[in-house]
N, C-alpha and C. Protein backbone atom coordinates (compact mmCIF):
# COMPACT_ATOMS: atom_id res chain seq x y z
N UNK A 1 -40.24 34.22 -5.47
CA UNK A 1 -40.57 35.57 -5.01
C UNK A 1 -41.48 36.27 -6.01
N UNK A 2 -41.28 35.84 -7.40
CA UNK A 2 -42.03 36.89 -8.43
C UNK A 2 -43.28 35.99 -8.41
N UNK A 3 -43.59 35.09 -8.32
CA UNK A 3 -44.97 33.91 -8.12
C UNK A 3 -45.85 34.73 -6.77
N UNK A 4 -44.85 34.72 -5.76
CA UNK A 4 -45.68 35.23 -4.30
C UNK A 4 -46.21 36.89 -4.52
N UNK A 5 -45.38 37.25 -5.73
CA UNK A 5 -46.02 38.80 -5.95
C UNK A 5 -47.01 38.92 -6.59
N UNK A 6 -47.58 38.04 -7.45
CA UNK A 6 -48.40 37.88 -8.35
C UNK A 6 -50.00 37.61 -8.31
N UNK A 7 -50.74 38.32 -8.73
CA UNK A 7 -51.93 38.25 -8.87
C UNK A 7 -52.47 37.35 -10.06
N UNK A 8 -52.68 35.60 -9.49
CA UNK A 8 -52.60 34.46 -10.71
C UNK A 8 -54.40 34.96 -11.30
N UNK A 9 -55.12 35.97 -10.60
CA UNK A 9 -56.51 35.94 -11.04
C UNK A 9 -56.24 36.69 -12.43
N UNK A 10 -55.46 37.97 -12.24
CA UNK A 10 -55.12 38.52 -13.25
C UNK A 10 -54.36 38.01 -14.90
N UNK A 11 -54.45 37.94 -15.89
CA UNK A 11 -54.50 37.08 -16.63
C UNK A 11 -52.70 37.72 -17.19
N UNK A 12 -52.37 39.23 -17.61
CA UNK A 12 -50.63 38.53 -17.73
C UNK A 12 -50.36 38.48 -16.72
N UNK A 13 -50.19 38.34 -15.12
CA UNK A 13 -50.02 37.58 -14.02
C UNK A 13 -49.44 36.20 -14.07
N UNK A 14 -50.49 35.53 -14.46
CA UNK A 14 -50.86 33.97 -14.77
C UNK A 14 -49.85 33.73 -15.73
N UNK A 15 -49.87 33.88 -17.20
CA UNK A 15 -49.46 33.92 -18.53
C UNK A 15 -47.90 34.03 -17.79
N UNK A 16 -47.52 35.02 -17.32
CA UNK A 16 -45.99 35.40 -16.75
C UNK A 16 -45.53 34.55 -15.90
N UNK A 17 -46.14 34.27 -15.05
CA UNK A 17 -45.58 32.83 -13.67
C UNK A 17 -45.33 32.05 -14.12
N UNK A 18 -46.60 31.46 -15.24
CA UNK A 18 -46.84 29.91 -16.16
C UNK A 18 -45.26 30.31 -16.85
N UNK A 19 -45.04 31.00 -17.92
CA UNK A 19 -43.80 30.91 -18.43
C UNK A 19 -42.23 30.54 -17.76
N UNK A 20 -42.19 31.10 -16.61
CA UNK A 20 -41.39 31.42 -15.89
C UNK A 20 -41.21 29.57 -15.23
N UNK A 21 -42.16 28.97 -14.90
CA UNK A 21 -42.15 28.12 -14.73
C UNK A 21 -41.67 26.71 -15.84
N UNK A 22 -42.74 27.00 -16.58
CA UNK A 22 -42.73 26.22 -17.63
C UNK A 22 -40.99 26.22 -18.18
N UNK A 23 -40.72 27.17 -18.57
CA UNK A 23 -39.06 27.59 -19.08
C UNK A 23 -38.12 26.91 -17.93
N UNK A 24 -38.51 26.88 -16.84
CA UNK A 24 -37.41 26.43 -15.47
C UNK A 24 -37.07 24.86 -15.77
N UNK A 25 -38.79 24.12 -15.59
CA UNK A 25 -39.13 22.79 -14.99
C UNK A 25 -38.65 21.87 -16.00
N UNK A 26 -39.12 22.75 -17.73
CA UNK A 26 -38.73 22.06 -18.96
C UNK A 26 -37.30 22.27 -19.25
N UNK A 27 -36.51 23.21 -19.29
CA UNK A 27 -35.71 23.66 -19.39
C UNK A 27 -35.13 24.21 -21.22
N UNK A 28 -36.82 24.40 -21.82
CA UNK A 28 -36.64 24.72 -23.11
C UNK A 28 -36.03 26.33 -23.34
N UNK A 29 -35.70 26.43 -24.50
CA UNK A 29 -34.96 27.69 -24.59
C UNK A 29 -36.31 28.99 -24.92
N UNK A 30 -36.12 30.02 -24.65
CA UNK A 30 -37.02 31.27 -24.57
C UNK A 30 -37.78 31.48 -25.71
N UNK A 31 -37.01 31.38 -26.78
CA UNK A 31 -37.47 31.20 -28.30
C UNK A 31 -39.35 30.56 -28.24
N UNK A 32 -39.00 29.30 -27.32
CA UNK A 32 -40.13 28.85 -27.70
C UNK A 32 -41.68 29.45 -26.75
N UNK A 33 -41.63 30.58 -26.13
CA UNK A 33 -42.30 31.08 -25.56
C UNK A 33 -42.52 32.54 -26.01
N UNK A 34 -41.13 33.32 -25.93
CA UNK A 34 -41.17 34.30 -26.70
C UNK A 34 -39.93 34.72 -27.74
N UNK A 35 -40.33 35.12 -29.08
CA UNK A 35 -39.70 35.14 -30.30
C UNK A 35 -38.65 36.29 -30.32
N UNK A 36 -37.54 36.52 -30.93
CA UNK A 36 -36.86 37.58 -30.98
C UNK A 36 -37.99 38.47 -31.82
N UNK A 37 -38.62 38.30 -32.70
CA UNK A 37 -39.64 39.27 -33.23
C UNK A 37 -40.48 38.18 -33.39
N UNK A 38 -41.71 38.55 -34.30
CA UNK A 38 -43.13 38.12 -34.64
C UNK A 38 -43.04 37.34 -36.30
N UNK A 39 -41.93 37.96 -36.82
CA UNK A 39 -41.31 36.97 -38.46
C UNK A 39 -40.20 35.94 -37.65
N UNK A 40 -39.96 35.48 -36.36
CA UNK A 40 -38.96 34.53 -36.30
C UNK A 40 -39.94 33.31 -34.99
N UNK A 41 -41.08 33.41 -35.26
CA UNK A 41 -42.26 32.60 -34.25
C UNK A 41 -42.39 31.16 -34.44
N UNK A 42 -41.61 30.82 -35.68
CA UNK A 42 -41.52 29.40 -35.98
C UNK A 42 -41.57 28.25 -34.79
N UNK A 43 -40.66 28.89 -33.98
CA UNK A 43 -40.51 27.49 -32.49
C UNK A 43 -41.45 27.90 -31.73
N UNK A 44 -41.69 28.86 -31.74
CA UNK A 44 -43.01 29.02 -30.64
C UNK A 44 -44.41 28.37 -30.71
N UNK A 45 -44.80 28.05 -29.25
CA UNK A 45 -45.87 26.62 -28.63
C UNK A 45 -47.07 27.66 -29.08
N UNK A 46 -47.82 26.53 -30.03
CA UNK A 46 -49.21 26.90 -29.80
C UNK A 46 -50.02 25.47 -29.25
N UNK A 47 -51.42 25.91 -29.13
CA UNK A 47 -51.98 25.23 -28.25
C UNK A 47 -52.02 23.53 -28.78
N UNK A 48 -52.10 23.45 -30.19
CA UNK A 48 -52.20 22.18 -30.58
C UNK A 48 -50.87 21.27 -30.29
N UNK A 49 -49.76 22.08 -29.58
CA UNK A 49 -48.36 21.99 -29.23
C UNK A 49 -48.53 21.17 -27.92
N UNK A 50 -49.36 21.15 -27.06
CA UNK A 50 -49.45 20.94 -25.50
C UNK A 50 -50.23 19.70 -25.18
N UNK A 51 -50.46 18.45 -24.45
CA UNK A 51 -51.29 17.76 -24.12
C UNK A 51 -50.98 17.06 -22.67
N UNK A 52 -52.17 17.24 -21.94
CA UNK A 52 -52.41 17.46 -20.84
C UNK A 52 -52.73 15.45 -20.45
N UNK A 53 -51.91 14.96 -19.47
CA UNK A 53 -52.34 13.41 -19.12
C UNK A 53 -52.56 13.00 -17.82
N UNK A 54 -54.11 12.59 -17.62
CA UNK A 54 -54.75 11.53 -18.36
C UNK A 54 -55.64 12.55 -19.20
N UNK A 55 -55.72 13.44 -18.53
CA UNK A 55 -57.35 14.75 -19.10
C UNK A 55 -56.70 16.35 -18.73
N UNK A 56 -57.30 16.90 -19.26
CA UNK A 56 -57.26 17.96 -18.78
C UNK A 56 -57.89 18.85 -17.66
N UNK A 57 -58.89 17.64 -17.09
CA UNK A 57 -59.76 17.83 -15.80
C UNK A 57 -58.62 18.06 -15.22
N UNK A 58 -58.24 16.64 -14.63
CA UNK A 58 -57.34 16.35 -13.48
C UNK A 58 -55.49 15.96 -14.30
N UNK A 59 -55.15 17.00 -14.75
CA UNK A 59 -53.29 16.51 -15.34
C UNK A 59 -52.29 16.42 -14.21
N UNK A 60 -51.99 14.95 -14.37
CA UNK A 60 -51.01 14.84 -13.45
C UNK A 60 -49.55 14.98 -14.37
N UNK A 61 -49.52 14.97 -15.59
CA UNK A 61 -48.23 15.42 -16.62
C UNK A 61 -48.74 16.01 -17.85
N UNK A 62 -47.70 17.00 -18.27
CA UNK A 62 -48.00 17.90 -19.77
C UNK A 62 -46.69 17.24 -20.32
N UNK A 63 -47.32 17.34 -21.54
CA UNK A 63 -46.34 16.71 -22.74
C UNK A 63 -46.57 18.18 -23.45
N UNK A 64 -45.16 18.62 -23.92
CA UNK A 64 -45.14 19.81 -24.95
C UNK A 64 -44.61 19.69 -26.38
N UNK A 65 -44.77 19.35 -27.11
CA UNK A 65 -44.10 19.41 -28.56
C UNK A 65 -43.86 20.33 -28.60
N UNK A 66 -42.22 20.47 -29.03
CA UNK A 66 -41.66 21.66 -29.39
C UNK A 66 -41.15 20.68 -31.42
N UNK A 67 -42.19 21.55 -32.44
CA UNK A 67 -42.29 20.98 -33.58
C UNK A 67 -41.04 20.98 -34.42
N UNK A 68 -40.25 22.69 -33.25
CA UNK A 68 -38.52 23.18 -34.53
C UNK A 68 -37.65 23.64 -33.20
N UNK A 69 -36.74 23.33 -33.39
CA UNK A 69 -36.02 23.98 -32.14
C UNK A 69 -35.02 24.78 -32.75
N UNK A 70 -33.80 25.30 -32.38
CA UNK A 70 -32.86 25.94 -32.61
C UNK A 70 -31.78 24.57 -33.27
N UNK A 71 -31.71 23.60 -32.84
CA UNK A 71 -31.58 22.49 -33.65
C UNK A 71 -31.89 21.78 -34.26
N UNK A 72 -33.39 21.72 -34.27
CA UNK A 72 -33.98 20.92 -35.35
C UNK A 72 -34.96 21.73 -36.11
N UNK A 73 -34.48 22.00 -37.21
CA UNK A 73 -35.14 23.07 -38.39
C UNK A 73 -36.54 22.43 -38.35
N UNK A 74 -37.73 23.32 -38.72
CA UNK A 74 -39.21 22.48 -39.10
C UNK A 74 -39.09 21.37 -40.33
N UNK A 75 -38.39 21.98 -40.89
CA UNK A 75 -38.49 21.16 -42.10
C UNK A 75 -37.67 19.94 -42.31
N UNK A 76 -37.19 19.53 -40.75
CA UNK A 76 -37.09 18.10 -40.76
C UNK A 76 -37.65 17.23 -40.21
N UNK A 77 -38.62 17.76 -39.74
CA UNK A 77 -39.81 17.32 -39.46
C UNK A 77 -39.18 15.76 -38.18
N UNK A 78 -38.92 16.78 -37.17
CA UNK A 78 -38.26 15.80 -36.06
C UNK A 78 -38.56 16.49 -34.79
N UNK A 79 -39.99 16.55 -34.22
CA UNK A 79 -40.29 17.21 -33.41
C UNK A 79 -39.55 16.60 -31.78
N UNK A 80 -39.75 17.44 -30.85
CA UNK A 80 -38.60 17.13 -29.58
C UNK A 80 -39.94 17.55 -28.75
N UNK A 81 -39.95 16.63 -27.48
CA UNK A 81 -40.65 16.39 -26.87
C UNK A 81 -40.22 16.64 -25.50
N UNK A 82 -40.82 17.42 -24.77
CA UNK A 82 -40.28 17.95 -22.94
C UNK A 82 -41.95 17.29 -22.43
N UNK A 83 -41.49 16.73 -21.22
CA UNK A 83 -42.64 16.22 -20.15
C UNK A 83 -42.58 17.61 -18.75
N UNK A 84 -43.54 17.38 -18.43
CA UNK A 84 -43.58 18.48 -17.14
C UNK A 84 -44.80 17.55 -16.04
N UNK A 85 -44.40 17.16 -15.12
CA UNK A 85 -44.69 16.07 -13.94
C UNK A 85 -45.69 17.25 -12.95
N UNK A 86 -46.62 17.11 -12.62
CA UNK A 86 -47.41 17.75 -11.47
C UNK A 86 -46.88 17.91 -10.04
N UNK A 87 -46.70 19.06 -9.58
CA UNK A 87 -45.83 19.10 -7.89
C UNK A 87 -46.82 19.66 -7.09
N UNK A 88 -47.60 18.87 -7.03
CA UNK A 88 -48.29 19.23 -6.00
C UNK A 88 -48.34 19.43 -4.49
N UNK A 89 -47.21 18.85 -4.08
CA UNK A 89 -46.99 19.87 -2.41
C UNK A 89 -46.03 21.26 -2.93
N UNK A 90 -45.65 21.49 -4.29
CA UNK A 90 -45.29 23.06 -3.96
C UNK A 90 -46.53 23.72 -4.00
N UNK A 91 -46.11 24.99 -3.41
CA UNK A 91 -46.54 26.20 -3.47
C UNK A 91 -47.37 26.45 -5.03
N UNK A 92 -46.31 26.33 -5.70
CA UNK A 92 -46.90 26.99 -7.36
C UNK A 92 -46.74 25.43 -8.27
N UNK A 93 -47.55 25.14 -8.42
CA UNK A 93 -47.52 23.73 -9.49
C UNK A 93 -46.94 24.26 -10.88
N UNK A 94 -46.36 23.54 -11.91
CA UNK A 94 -45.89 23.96 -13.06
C UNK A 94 -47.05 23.48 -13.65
N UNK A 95 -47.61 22.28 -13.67
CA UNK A 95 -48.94 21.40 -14.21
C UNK A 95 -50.15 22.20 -14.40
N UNK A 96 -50.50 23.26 -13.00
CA UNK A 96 -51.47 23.51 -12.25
C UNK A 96 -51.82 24.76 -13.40
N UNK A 97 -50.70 25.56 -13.18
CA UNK A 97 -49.98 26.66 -13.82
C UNK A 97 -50.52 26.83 -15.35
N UNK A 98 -49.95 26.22 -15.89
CA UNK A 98 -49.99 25.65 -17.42
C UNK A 98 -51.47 25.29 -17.53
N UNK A 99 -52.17 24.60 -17.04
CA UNK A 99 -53.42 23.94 -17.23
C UNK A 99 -54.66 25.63 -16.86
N UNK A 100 -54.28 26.23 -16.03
CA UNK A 100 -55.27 27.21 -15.82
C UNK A 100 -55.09 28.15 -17.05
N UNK A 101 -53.88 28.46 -17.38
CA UNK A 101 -53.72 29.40 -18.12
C UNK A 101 -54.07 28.77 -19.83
N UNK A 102 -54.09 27.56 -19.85
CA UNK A 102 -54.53 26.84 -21.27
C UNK A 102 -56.16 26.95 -21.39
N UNK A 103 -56.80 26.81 -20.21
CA UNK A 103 -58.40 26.97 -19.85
C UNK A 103 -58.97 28.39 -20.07
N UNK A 104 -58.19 29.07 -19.86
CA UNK A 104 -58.58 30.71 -19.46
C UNK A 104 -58.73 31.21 -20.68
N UNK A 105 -57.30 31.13 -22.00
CA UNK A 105 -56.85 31.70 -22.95
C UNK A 105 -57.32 30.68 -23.83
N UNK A 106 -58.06 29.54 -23.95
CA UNK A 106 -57.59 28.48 -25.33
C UNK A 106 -58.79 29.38 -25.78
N UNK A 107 -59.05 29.97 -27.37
CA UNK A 107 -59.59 30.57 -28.19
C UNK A 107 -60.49 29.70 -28.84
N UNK A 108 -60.64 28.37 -29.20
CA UNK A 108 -60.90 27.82 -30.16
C UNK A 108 -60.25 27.40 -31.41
N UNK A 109 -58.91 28.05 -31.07
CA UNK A 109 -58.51 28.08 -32.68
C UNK A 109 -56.88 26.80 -32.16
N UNK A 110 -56.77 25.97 -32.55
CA UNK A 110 -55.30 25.14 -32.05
C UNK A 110 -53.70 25.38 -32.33
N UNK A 111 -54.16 26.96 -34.07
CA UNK A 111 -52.51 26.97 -33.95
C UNK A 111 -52.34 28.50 -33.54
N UNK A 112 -53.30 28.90 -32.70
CA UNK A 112 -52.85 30.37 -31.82
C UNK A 112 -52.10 29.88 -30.71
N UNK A 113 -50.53 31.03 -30.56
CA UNK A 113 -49.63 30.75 -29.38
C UNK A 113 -50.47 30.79 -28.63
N UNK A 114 -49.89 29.79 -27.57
CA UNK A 114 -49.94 29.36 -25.90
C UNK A 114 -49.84 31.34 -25.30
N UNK A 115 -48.59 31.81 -25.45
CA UNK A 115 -47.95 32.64 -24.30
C UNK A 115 -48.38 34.32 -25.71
N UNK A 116 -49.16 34.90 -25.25
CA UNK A 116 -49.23 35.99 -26.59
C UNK A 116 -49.99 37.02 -25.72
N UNK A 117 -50.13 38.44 -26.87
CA UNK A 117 -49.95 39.31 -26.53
C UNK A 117 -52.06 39.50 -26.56
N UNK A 118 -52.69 40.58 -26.25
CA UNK A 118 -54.01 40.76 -26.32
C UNK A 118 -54.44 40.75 -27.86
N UNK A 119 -53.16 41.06 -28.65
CA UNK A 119 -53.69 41.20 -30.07
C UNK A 119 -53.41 39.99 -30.48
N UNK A 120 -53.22 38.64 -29.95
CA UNK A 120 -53.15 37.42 -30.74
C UNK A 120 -51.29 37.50 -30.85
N UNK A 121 -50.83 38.26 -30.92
CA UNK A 121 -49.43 37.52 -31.57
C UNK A 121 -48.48 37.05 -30.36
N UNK A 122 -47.50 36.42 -31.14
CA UNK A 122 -46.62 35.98 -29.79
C UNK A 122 -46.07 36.84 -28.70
N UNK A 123 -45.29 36.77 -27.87
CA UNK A 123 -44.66 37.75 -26.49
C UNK A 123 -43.51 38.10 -27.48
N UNK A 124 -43.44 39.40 -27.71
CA UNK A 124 -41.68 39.87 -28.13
C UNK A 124 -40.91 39.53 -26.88
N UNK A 125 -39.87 39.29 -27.31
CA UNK A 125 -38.70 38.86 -26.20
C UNK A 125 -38.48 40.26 -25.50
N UNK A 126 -38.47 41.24 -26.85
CA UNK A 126 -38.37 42.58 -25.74
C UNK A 126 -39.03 42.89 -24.52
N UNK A 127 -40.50 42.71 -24.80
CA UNK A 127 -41.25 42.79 -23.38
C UNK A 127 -41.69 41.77 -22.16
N UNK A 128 -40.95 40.60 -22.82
CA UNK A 128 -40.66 39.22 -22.16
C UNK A 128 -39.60 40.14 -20.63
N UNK A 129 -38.42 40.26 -21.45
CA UNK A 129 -37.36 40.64 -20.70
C UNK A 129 -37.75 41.86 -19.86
N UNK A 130 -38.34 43.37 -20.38
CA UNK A 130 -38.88 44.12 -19.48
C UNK A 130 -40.04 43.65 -18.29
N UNK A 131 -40.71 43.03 -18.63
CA UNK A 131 -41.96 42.46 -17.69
C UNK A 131 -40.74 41.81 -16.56
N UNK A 132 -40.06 40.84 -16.95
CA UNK A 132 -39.36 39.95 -16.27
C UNK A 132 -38.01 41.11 -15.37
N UNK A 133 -37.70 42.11 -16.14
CA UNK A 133 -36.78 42.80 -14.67
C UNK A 133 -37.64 43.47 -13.75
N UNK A 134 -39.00 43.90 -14.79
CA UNK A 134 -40.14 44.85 -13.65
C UNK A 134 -40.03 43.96 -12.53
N UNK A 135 -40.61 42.75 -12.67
CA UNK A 135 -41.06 41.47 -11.61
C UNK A 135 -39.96 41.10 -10.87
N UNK A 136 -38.86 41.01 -11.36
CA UNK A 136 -37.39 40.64 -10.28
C UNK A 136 -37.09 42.01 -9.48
N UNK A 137 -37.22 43.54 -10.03
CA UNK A 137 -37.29 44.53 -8.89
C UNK A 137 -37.91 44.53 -7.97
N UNK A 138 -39.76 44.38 -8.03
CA UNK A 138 -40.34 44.32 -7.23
C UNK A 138 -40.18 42.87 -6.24
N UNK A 139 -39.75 42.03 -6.65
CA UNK A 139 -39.78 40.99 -5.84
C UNK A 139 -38.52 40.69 -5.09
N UNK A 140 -37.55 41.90 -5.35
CA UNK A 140 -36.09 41.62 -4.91
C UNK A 140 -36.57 41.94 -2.80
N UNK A 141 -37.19 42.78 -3.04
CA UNK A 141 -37.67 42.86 -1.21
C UNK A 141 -37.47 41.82 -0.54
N UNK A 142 -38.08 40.49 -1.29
CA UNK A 142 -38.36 39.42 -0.60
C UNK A 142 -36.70 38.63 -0.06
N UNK A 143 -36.08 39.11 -0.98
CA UNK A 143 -34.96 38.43 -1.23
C UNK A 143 -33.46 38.81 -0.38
N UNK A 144 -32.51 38.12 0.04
CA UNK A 144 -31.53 38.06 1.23
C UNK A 144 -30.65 38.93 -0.28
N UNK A 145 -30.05 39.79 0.38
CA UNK A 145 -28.85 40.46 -0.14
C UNK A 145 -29.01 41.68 -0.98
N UNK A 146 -28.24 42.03 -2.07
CA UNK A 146 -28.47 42.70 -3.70
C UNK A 146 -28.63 42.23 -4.95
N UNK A 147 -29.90 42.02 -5.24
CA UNK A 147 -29.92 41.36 -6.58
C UNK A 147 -29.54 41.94 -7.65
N UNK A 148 -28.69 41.66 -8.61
CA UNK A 148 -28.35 42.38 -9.58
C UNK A 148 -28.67 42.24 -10.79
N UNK A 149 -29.81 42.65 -11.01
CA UNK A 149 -31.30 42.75 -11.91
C UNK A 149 -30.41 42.40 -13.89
N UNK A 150 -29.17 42.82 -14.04
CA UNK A 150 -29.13 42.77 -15.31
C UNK A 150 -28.06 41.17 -15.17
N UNK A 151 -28.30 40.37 -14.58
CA UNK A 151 -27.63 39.31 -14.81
C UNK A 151 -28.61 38.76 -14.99
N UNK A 152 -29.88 38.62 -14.84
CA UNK A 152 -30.73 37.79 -15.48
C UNK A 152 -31.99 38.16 -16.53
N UNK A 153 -32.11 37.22 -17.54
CA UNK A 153 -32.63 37.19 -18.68
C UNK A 153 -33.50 35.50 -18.89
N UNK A 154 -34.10 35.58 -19.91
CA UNK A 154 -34.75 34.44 -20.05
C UNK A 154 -34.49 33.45 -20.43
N UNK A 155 -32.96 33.58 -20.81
CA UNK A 155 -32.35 32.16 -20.44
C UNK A 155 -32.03 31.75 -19.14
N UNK A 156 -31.92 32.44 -18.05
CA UNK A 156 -31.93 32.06 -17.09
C UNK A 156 -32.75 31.36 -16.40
N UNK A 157 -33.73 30.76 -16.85
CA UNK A 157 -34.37 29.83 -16.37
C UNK A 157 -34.00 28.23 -16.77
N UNK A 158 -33.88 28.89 -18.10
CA UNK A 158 -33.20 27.60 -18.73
C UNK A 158 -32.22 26.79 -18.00
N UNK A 159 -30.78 28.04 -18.09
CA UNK A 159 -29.50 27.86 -17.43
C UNK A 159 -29.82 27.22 -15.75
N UNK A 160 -30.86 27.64 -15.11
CA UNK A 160 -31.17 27.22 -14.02
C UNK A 160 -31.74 25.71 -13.70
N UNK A 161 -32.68 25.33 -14.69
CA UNK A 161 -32.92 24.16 -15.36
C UNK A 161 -31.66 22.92 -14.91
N UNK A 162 -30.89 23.72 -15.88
CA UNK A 162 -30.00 22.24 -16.60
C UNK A 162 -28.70 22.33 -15.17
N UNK A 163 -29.02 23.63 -14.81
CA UNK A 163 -27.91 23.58 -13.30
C UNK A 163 -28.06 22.57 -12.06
N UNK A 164 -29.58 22.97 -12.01
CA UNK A 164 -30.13 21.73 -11.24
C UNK A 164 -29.89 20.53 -11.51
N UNK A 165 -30.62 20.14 -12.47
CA UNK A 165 -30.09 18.87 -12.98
C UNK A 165 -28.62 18.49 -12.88
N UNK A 166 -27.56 18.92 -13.27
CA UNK A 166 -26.07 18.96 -13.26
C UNK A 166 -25.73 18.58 -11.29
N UNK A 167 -26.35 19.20 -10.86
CA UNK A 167 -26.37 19.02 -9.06
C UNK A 167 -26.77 18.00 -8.98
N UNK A 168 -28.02 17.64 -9.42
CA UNK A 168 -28.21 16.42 -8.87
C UNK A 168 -27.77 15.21 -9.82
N UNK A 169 -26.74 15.24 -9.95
CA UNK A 169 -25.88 14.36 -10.66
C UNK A 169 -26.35 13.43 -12.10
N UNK A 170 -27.21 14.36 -12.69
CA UNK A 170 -27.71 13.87 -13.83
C UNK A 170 -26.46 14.07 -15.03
N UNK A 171 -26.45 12.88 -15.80
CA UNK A 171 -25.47 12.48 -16.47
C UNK A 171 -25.36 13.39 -17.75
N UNK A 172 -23.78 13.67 -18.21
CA UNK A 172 -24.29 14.52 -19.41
C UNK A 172 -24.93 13.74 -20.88
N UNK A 173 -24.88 13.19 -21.08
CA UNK A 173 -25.62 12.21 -22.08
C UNK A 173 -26.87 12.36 -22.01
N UNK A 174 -27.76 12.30 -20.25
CA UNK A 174 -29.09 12.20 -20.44
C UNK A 174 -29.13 14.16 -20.33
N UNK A 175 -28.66 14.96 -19.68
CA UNK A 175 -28.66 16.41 -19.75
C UNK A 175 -28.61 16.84 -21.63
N UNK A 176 -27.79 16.52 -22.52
CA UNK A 176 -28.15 16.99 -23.51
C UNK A 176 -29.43 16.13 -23.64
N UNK A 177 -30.11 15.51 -23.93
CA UNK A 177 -31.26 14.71 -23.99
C UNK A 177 -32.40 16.02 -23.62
N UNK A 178 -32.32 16.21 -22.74
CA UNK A 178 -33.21 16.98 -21.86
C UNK A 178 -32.85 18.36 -22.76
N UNK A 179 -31.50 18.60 -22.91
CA UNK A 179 -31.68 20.29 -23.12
C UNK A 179 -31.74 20.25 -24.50
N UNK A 180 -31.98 19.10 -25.34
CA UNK A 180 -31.55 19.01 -26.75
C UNK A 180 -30.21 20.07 -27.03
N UNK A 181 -29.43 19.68 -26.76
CA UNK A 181 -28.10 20.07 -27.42
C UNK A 181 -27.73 19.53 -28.26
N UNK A 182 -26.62 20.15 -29.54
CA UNK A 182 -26.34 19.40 -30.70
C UNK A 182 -25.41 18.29 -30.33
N UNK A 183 -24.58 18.50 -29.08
CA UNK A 183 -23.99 17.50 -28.76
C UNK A 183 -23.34 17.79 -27.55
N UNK A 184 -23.00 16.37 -26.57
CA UNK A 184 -22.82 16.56 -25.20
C UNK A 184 -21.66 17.08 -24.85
N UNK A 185 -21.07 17.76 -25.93
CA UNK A 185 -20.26 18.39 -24.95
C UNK A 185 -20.52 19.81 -24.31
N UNK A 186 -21.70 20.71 -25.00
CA UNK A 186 -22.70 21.72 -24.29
C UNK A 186 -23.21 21.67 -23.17
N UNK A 187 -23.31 19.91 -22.92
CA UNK A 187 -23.84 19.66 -21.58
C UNK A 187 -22.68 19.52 -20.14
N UNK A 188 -21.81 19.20 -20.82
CA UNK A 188 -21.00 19.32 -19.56
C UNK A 188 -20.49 20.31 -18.32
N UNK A 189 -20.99 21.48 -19.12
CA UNK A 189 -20.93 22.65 -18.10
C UNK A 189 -21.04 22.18 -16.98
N UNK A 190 -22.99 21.49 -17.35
CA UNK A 190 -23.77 21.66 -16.05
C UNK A 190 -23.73 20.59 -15.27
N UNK A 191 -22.42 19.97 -15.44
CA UNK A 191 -22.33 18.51 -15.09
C UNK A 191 -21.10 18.25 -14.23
N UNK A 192 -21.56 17.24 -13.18
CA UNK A 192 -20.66 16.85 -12.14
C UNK A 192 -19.47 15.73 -12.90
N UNK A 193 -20.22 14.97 -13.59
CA UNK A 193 -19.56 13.89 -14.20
C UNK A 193 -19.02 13.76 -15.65
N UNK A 194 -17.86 15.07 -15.32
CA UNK A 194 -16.92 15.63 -16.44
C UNK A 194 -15.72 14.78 -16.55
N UNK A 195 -15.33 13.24 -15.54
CA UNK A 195 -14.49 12.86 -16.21
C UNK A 195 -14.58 11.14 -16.08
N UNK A 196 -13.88 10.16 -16.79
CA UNK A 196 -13.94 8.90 -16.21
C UNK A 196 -14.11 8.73 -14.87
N UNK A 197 -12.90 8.85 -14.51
CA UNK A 197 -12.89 8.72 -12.82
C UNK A 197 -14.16 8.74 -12.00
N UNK A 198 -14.76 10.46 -12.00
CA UNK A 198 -16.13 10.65 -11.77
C UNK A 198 -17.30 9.97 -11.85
N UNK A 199 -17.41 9.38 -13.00
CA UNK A 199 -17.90 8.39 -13.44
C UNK A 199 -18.42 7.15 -12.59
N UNK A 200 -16.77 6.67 -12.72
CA UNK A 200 -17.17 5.15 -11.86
C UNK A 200 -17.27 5.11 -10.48
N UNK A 201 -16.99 6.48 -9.48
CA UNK A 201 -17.17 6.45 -8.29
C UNK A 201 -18.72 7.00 -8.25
């Protein structure tokens, strides 16, 4: 609904969908898009972070290095790696997405953030989260029922992420994999196959 509201010509338009996406499909945590402040930007993607395969003409997959996560400090120098696959019969590609908005914004320079503000610095989470309830009000029209605007935040894409996955019966072993968790038992939330039994049927 907030994609169909959106004006992708307009550039935070674009920048805002692309995130929204990117955060869903990868299921990386918010940090790495936008920072609790501008001194804590360490995990956040800059462009030398992203590579587009086979080209960046035509990407049918993005590879993202994420260099520090919330589990893996920089300085162990153990970077974690999310793929993002091209969907091209949706509506809004995550590939498509990502690739226009890398074309539009790349500066020249490789360690300026991906997702940032007109003055160069990263997205504060603060105005991450305001932009993101503006866009869920206006787009609640579209939507069957009452949305209740303060249950979601920018982990919720995440959380939405690894839910999916968990539905479609992805294992918790390969779910922490995916969500880099320190260990699988974080993953079991989102998981069908919480016990032996489960398991072998």
């Amino acid at each position: 609904a907030m994609s169909l509201d959106a004006d992708l010509s307009n550039a935070s338009d674009l920048r805002d969908i692309c995130m929204y996406h990117m955060l869903f499909y990868a299921g990386v945590r918010i940090g790495h898009v936008a920072p609790p402040s501008t001194a804590m930007a360490e995990h956040t993607i800059r462009f030398e972070d992203v590579y587009f395969e086979p080209s960046i003409a035509a990407p049918t997959l993005v590879y993202v290095c994420l260099r520090s996560t919330k589990t893996r400090p920089r300085a162990s120098a153990l970077p974690f790696w999310v793929a993002i696959n091209a969907q091209p019969q949706l509506p809004f590609c995550p590939v498509a997405l990502l690739r226009e908005h890398f074309v539009r914004t790349w500066s020249g320079r490789p360690s300026d953030f991906v997702f940032r503000t007109p003055a160069g610095n990263p997205l504060p989470r603060s105005t991450f989260t305001s932009i993101l309830r503006a866009r869920l009000q206006h787009a609640a029209r579209r939507l069957p029922g009452t949305l209740n605007l303060k249950k979601y935040s920018g982990v919720s894409f995440r959380k939405g992420c690894l839910s999916t996955l968990g539905a479609l019966n992805v294992p918790a072993h390969r779910l922490a994999d995916q969500a880099d968790h320190a260990n699988v038992a974080s993953s079991r939330g989102y998981c069908v196959d919480t016990s032996p039994g489960q398991q072998q049927q």
